[in-house]
PDB file of N, CA and C in Angstrom:
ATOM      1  N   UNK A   1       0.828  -1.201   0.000  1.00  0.00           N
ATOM      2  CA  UNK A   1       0.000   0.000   0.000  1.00  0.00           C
ATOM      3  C   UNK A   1       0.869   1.261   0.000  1.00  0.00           C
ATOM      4  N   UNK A   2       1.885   1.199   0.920  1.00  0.00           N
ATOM      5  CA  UNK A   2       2.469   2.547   0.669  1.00  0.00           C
ATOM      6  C   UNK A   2       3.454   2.585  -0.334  1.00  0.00           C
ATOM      7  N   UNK A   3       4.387   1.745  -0.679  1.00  0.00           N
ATOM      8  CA  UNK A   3       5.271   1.605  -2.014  1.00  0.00           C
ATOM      9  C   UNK A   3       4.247   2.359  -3.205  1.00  0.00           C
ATOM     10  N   UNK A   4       3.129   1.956  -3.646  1.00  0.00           N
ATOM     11  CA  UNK A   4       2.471   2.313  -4.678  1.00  0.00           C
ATOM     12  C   UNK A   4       2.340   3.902  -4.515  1.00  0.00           C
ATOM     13  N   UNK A   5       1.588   3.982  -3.209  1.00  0.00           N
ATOM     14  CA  UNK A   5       1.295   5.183  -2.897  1.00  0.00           C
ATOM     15  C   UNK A   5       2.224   6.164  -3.087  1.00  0.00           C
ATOM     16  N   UNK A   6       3.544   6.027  -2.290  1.00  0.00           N
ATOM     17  CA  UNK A   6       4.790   6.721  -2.697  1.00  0.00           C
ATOM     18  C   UNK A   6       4.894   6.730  -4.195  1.00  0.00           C
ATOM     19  N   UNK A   7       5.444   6.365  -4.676  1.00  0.00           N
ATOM     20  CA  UNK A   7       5.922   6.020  -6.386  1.00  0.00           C
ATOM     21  C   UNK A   7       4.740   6.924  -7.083  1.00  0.00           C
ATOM     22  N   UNK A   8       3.392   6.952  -6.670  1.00  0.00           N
ATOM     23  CA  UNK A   8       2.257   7.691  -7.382  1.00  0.00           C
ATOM     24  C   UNK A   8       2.799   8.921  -7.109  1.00  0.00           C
ATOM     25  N   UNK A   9       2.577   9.146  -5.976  1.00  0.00           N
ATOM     26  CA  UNK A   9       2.837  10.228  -5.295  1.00  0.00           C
ATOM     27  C   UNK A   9       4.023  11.327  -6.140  1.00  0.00           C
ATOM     28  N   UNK A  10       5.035  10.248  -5.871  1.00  0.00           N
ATOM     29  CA  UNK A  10       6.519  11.387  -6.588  1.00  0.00           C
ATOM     30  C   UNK A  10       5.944  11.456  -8.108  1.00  0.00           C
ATOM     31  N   UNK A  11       5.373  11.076  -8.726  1.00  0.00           N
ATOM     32  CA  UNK A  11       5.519  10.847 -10.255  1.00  0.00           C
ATOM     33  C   UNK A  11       4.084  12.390 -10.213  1.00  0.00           C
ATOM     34  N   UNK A  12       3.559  12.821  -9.231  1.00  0.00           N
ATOM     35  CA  UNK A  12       2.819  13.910  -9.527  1.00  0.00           C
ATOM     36  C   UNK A  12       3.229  15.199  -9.133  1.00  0.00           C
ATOM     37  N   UNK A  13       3.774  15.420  -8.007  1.00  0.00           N
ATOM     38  CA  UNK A  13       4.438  15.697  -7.582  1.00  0.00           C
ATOM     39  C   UNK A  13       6.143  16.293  -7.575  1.00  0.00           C
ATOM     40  N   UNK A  14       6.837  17.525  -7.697  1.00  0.00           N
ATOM     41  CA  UNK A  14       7.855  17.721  -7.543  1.00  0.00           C
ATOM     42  C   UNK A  14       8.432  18.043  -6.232  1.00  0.00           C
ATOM     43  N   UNK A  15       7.714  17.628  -5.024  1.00  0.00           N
ATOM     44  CA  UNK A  15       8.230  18.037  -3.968  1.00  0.00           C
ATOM     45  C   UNK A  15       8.196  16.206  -3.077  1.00  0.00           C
ATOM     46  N   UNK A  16       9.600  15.786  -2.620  1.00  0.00           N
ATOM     47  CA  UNK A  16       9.447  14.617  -2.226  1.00  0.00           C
ATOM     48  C   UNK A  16       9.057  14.747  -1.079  1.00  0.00           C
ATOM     49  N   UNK A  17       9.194  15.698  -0.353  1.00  0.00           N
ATOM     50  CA  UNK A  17       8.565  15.930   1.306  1.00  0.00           C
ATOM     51  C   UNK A  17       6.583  15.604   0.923  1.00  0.00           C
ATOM     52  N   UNK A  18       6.294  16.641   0.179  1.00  0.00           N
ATOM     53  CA  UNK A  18       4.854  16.294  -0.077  1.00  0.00           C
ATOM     54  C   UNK A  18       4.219  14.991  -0.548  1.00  0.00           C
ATOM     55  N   UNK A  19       5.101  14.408  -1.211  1.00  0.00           N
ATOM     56  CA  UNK A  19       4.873  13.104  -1.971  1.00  0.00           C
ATOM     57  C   UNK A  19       4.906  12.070  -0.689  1.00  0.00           C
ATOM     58  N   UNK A  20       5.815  12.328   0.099  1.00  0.00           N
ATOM     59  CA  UNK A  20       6.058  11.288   1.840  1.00  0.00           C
ATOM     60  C   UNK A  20       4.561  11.444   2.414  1.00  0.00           C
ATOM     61  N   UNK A  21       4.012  12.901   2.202  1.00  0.00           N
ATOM     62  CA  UNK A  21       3.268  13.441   3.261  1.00  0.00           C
ATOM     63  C   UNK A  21       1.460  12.873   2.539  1.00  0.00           C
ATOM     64  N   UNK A  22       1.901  12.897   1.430  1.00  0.00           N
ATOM     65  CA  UNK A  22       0.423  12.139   0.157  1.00  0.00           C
ATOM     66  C   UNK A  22       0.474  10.417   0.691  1.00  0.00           C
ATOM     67  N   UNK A  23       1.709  10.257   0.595  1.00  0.00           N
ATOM     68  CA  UNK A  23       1.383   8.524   0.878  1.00  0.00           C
ATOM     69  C   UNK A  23       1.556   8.339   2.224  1.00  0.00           C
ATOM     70  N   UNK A  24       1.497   8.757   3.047  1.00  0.00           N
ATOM     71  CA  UNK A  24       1.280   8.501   4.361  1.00  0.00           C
ATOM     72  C   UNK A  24      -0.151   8.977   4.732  1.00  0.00           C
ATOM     73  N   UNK A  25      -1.126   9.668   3.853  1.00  0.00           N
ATOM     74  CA  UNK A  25      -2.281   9.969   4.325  1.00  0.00           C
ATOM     75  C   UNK A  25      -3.285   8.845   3.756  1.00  0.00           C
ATOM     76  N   UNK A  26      -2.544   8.283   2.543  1.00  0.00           N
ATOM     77  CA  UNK A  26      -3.147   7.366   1.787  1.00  0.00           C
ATOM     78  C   UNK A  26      -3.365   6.011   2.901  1.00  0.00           C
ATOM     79  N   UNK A  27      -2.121   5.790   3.285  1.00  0.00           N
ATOM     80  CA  UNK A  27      -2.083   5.042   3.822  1.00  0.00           C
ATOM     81  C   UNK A  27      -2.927   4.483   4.909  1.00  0.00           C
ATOM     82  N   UNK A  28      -2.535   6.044   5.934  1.00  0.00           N
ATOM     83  CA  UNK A  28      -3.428   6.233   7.098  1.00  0.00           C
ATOM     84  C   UNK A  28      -5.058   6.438   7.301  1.00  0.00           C
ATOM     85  N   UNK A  29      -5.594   6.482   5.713  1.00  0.00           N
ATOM     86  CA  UNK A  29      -7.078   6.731   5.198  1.00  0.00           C
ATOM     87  C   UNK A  29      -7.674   5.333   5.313  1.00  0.00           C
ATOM     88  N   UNK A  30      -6.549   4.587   5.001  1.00  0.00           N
ATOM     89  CA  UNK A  30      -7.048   2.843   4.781  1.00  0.00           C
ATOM     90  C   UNK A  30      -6.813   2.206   5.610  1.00  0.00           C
ATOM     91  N   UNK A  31      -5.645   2.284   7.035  1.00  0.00           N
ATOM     92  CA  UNK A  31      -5.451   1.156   7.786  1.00  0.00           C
ATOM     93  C   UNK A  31      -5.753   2.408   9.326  1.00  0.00           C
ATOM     94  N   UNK A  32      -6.289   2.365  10.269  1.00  0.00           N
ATOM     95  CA  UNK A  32      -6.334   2.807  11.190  1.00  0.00           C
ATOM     96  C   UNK A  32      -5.274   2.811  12.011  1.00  0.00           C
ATOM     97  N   UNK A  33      -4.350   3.717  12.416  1.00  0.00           N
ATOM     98  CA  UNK A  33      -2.884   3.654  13.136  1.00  0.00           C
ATOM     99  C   UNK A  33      -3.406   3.024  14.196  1.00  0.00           C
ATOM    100  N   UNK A  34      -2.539   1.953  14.445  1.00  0.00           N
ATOM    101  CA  UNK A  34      -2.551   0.736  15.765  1.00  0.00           C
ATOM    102  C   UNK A  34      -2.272   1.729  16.975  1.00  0.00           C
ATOM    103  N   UNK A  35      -1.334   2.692  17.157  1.00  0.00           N
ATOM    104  CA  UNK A  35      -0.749   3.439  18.249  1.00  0.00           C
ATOM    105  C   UNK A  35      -1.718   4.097  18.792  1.00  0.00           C
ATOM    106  N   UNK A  36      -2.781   4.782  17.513  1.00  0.00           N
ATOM    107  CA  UNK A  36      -3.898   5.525  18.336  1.00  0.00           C
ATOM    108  C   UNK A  36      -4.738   4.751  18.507  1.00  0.00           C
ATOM    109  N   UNK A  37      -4.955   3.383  18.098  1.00  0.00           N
ATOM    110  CA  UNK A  37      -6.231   2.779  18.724  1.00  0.00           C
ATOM    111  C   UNK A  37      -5.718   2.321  20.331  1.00  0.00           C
ATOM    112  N   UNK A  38      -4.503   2.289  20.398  1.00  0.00           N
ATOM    113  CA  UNK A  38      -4.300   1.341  21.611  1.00  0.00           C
ATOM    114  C   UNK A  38      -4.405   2.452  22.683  1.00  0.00           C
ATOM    115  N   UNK A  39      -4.057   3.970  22.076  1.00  0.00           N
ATOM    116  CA  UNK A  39      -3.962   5.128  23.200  1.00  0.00           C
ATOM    117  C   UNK A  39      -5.204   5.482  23.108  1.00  0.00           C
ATOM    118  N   UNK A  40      -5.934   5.600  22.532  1.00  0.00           N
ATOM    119  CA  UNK A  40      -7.017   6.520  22.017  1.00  0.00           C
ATOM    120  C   UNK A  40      -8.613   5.330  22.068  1.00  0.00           C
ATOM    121  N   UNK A  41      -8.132   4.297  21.715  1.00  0.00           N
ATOM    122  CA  UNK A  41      -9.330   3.806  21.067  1.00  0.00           C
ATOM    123  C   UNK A  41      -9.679   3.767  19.732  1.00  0.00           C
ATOM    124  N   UNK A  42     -10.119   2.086  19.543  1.00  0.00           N
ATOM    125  CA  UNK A  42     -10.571   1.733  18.168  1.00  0.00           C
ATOM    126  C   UNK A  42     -11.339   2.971  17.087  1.00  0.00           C
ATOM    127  N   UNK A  43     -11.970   3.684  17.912  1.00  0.00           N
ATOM    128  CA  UNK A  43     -13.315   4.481  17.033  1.00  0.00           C
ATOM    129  C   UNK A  43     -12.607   5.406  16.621  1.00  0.00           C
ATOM    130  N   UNK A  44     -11.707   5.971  18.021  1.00  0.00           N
ATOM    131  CA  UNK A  44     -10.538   7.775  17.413  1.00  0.00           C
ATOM    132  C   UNK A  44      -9.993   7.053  16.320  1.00  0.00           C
ATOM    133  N   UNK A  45      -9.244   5.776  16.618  1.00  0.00           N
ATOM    134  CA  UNK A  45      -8.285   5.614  15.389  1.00  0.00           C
ATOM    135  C   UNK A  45      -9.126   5.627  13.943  1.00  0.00           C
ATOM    136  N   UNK A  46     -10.146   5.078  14.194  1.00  0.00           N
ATOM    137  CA  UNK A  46     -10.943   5.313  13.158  1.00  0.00           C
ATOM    138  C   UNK A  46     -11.578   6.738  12.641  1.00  0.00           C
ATOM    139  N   UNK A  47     -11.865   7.520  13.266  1.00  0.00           N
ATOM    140  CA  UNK A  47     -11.685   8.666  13.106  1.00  0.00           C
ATOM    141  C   UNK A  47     -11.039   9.411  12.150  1.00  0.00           C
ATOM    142  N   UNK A  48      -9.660   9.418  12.839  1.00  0.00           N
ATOM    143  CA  UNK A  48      -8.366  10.085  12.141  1.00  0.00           C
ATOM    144  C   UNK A  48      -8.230   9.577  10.536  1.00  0.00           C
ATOM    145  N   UNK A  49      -8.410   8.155  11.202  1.00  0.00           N
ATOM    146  CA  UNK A  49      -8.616   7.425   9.235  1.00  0.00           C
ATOM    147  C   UNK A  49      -9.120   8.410   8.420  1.00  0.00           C
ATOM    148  N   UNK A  50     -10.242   8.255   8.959  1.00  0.00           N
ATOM    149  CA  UNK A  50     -11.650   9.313   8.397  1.00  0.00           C
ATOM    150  C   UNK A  50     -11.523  10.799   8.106  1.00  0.00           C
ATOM    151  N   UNK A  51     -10.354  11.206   8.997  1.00  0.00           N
ATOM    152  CA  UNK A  51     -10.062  12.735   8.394  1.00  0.00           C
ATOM    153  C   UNK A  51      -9.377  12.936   7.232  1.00  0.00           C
ATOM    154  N   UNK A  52      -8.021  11.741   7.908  1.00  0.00           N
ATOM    155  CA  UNK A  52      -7.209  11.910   6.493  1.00  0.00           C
ATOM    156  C   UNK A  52      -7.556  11.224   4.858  1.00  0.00           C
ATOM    157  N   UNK A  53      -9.037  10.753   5.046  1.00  0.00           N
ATOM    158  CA  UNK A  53      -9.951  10.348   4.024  1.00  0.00           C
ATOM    159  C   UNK A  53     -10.315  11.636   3.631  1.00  0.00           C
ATOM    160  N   UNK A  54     -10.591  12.082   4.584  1.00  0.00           N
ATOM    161  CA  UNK A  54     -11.277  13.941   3.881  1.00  0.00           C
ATOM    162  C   UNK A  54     -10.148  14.521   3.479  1.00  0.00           C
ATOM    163  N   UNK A  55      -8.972  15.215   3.991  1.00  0.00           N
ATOM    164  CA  UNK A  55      -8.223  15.597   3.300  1.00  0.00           C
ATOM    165  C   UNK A  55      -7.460  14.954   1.991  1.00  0.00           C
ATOM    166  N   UNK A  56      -7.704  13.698   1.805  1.00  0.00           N
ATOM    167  CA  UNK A  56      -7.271  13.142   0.525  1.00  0.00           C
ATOM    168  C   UNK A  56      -8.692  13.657  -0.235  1.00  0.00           C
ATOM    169  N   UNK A  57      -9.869  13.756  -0.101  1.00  0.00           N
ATOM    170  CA  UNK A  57     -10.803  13.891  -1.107  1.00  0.00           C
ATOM    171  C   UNK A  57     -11.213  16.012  -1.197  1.00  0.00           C
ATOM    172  N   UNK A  58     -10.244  16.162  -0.540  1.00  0.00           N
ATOM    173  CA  UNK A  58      -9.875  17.685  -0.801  1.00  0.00           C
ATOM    174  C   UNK A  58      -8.813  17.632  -2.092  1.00  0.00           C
ATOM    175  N   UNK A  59      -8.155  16.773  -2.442  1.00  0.00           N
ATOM    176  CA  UNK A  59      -7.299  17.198  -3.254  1.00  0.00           C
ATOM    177  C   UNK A  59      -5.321  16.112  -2.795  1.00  0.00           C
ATOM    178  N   UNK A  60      -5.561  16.451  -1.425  1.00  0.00           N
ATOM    179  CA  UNK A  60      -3.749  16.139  -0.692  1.00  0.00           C
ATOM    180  C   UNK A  60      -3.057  16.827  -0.551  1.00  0.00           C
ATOM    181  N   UNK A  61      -2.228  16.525  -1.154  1.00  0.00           N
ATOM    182  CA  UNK A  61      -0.874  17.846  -0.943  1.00  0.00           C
ATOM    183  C   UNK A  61      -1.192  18.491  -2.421  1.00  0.00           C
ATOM    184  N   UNK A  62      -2.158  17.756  -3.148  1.00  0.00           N
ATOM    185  CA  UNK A  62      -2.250  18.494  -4.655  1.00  0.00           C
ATOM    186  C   UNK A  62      -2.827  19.562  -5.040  1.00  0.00           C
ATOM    187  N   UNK A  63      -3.737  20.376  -4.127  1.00  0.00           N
ATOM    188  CA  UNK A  63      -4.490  21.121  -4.125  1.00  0.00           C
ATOM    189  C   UNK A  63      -4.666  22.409  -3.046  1.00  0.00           C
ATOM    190  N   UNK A  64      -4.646  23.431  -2.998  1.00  0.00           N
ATOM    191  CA  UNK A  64      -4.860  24.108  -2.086  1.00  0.00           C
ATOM    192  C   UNK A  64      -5.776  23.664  -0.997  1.00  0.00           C
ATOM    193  N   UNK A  65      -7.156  23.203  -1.083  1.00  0.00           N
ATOM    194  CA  UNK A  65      -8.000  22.776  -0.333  1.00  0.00           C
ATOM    195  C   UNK A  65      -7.106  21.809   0.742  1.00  0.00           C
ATOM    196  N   UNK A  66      -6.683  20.974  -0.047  1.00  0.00           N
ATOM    197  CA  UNK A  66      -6.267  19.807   0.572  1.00  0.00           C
ATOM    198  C   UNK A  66      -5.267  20.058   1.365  1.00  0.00           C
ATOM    199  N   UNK A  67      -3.921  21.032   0.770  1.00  0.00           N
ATOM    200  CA  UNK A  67      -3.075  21.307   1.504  1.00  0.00           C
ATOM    201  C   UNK A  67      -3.220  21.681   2.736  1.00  0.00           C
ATOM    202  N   UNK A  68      -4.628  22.894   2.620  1.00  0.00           N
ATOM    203  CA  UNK A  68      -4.959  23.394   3.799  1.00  0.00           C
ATOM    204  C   UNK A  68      -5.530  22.140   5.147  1.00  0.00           C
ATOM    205  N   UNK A  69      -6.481  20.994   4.401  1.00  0.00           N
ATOM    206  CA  UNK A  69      -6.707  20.330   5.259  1.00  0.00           C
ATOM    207  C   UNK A  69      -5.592  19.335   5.781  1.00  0.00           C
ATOM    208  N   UNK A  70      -4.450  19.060   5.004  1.00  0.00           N
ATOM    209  CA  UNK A  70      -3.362  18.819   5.751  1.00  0.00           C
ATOM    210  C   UNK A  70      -3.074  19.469   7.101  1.00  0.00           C
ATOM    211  N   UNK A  71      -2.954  20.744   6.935  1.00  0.00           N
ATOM    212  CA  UNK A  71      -2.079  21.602   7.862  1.00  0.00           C
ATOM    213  C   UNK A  71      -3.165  21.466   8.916  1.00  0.00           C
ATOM    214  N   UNK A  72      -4.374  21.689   8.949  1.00  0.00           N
ATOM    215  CA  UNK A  72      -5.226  21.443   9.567  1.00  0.00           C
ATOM    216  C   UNK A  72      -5.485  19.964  10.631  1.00  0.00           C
ATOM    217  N   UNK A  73      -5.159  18.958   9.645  1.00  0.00           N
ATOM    218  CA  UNK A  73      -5.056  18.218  10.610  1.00  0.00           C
ATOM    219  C   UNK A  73      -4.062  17.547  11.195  1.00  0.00           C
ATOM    220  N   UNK A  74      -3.044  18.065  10.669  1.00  0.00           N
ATOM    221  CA  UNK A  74      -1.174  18.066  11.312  1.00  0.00           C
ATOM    222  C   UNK A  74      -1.549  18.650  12.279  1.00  0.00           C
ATOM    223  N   UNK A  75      -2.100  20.272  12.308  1.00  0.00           N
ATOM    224  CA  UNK A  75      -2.078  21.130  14.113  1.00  0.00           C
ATOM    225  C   UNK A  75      -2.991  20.101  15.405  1.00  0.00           C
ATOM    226  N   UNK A  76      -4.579  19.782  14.375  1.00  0.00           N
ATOM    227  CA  UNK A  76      -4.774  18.775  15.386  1.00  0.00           C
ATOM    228  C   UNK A  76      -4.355  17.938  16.118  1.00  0.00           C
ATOM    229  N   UNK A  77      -3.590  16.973  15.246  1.00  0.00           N
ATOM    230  CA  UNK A  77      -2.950  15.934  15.668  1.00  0.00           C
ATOM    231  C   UNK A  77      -1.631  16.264  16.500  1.00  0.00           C
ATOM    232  N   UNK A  78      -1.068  17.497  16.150  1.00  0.00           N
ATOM    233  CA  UNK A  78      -0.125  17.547  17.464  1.00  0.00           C
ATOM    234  C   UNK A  78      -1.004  18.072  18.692  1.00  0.00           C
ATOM    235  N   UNK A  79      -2.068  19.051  18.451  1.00  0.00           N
ATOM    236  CA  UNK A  79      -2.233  19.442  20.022  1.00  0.00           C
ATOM    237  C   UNK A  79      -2.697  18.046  20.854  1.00  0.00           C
ATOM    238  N   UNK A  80      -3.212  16.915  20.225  1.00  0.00           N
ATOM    239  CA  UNK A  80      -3.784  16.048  20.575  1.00  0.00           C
ATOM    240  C   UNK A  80      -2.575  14.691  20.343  1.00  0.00           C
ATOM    241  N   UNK A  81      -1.697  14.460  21.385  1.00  0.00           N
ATOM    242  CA  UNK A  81      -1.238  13.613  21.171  1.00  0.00           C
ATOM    243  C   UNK A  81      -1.474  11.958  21.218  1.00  0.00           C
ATOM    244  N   UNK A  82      -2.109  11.714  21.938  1.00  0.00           N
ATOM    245  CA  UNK A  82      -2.937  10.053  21.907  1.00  0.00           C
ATOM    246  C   UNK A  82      -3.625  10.143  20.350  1.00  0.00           C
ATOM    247  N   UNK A  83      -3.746  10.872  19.531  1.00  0.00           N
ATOM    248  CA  UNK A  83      -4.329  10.727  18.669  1.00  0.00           C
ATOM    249  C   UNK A  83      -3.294  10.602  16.926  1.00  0.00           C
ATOM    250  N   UNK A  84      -1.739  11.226  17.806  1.00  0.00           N
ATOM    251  CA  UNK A  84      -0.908  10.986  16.592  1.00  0.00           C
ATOM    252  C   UNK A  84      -0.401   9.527  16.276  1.00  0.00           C
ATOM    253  N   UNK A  85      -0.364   9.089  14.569  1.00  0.00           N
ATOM    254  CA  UNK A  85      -0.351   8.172  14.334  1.00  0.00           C
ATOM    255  C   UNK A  85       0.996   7.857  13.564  1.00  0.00           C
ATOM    256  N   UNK A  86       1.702   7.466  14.999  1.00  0.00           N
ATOM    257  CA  UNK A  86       3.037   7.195  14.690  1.00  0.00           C
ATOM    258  C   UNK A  86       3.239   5.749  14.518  1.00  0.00           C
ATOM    259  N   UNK A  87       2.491   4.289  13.966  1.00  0.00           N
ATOM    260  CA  UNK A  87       2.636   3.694  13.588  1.00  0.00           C
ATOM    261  C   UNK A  87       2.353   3.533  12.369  1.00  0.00           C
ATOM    262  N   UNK A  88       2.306   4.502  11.557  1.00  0.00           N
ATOM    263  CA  UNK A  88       1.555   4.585  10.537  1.00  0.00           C
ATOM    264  C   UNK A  88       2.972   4.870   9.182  1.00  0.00           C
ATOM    265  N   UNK A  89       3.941   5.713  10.279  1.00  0.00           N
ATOM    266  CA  UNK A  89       4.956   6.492   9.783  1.00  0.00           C
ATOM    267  C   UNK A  89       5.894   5.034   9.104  1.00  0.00           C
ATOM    268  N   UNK A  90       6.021   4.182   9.921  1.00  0.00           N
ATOM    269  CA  UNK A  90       6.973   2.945   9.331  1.00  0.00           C
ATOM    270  C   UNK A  90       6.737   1.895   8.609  1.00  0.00           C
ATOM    271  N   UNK A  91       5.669   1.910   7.689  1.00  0.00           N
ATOM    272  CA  UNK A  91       5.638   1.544   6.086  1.00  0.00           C
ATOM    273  C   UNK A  91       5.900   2.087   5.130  1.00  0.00           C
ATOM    274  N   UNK A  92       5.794   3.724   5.751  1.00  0.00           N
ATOM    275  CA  UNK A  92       6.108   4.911   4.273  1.00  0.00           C
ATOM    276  C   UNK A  92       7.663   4.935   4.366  1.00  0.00           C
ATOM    277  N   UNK A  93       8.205   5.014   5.617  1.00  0.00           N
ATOM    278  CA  UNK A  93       9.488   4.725   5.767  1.00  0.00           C
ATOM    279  C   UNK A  93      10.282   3.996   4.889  1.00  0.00           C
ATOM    280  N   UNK A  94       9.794   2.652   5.181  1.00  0.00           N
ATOM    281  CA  UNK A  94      10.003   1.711   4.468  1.00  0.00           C
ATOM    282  C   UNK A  94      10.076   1.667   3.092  1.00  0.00           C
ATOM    283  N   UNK A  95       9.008   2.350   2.811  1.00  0.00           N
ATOM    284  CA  UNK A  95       8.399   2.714   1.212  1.00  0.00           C
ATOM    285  C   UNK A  95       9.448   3.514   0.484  1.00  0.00           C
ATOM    286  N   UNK A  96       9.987   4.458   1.455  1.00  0.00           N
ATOM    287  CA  UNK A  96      10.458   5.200   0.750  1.00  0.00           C
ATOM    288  C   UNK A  96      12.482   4.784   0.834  1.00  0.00           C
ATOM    289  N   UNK A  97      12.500   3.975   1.176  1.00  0.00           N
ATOM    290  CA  UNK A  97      13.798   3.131   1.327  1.00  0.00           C
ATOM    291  C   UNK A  97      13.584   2.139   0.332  1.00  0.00           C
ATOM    292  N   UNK A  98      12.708   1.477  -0.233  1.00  0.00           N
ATOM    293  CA  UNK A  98      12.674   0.833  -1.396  1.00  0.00           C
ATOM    294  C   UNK A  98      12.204   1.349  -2.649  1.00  0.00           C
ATOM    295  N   UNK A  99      11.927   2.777  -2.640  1.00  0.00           N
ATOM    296  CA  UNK A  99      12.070   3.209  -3.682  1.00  0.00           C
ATOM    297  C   UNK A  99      14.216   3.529  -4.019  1.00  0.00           C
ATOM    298  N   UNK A 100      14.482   4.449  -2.997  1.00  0.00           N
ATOM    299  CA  UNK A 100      15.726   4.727  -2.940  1.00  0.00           C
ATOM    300  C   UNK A 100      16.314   3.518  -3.869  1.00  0.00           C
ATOM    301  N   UNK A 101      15.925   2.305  -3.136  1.00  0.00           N
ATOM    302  CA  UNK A 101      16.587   0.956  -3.326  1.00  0.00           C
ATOM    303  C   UNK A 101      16.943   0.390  -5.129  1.00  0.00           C
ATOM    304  N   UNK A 102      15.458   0.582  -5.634  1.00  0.00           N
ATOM    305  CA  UNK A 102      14.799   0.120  -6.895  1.00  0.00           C
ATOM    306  C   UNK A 102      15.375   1.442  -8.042  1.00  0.00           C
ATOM    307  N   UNK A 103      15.282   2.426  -7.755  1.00  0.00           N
ATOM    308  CA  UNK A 103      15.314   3.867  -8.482  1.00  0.00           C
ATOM    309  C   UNK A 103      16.690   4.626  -7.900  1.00  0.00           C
ATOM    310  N   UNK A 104      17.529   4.501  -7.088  1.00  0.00           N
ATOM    311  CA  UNK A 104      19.017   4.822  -6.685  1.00  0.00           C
ATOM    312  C   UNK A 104      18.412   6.105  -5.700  1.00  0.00           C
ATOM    313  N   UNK A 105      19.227   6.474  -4.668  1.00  0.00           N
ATOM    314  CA  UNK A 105      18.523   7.792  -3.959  1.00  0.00           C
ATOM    315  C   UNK A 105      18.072   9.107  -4.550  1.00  0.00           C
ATOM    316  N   UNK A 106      18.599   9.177  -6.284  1.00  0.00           N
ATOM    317  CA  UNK A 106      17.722  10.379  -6.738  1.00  0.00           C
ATOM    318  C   UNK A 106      16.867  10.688  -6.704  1.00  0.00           C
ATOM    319  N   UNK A 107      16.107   9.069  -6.883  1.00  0.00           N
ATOM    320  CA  UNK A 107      14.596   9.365  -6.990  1.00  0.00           C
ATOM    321  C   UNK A 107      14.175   9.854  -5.890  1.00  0.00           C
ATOM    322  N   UNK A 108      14.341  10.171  -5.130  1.00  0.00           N
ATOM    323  CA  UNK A 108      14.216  11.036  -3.916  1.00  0.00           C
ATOM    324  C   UNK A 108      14.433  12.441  -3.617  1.00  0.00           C
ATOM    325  N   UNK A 109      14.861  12.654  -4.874  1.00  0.00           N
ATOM    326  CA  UNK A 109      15.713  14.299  -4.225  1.00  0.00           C
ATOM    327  C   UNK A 109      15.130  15.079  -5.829  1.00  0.00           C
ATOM    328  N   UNK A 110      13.894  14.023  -7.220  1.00  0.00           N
ATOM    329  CA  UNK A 110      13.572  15.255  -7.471  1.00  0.00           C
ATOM    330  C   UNK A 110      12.208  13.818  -8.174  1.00  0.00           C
ATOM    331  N   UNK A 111      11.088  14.566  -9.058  1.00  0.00           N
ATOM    332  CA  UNK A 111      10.080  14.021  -9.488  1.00  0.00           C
ATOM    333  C   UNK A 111      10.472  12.460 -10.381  1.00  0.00           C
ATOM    334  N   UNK A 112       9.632  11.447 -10.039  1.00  0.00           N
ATOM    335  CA  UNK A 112       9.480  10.499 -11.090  1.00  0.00           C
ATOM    336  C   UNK A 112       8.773  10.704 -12.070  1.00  0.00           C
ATOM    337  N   UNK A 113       9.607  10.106 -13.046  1.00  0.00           N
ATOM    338  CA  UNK A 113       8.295  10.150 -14.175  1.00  0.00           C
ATOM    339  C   UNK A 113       7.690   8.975 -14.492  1.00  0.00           C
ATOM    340  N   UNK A 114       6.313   8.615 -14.781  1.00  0.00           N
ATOM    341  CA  UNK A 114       5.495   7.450 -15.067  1.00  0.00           C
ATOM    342  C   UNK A 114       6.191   6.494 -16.056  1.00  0.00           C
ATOM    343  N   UNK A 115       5.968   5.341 -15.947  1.00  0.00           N
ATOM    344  CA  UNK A 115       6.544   4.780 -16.904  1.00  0.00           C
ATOM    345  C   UNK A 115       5.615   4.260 -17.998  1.00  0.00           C
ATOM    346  N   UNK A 116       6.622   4.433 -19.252  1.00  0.00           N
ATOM    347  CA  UNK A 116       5.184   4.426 -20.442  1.00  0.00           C
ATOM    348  C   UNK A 116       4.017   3.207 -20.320  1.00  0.00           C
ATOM    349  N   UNK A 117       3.486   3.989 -20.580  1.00  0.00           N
ATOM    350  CA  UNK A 117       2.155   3.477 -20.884  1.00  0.00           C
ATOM    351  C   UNK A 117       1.232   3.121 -19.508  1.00  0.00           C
ATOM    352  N   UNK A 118       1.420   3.694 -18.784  1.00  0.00           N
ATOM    353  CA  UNK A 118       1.196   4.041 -17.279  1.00  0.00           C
ATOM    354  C   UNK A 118       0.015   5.113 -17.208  1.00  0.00           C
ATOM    355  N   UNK A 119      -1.120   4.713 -16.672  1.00  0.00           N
ATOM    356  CA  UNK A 119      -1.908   5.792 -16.600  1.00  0.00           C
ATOM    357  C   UNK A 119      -1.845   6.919 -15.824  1.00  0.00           C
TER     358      UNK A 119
END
């Protein structure tokens, strides 16, 4: 889930910080962070899912809307710490160490491009 997500991500994208910050919401839209269910509870974690579902259907990091609901729910999530989803962070991690891996560390430091015939 997040490998794809990443790799989408950079290939729209010229900023790899934003592209980290797109597939980690992707991510976190679909699997409920374990850390906040165990601090927080099943439903918050579900929740947060649920926000960063809304800010992906704002746009993401792709859109003003979205950006904004990023930032928006970055401030939340720090004033509210039982609710940050720091297990969420070490698949994109990951993700983004096997891109490095597959594509050499450039692909990291500027945009991918799709590969033909790639929608």
């Amino acid at each position: 889930l997040a490998r794809p997500a990443l790799l989408s991500a950079l290939s729209r994208t010229d900023s790899v910080r934003g592209a980290v910050v797109q597939a980690f919401l992707e991510v976190l839209s679909e699997v409920p962070d374990l850390d906040v269910a165990g601090r927080a509870g099943r439903h918050e974690a579900e929740d947060v899912s649920r926000m960063a579902h809304g800010v992906l259907k704002a746009g993401g990091v792709h859109s003003r809307r979205g950006l904004e609901g990023t930032a928006n729910l970055g401030g939340l999530l720090r004033a509210e710490p039982r609710l940050s989803p720091t297990t969420t962070e070490h698949p994109v991690i990951a993700a983004a160490f096997l891109v490095a891996l597959e594509y050499g560390p450039e692909a990291l430091s500027h945009r991918l491009r799709p590969a033909r015939g790639a929608d």
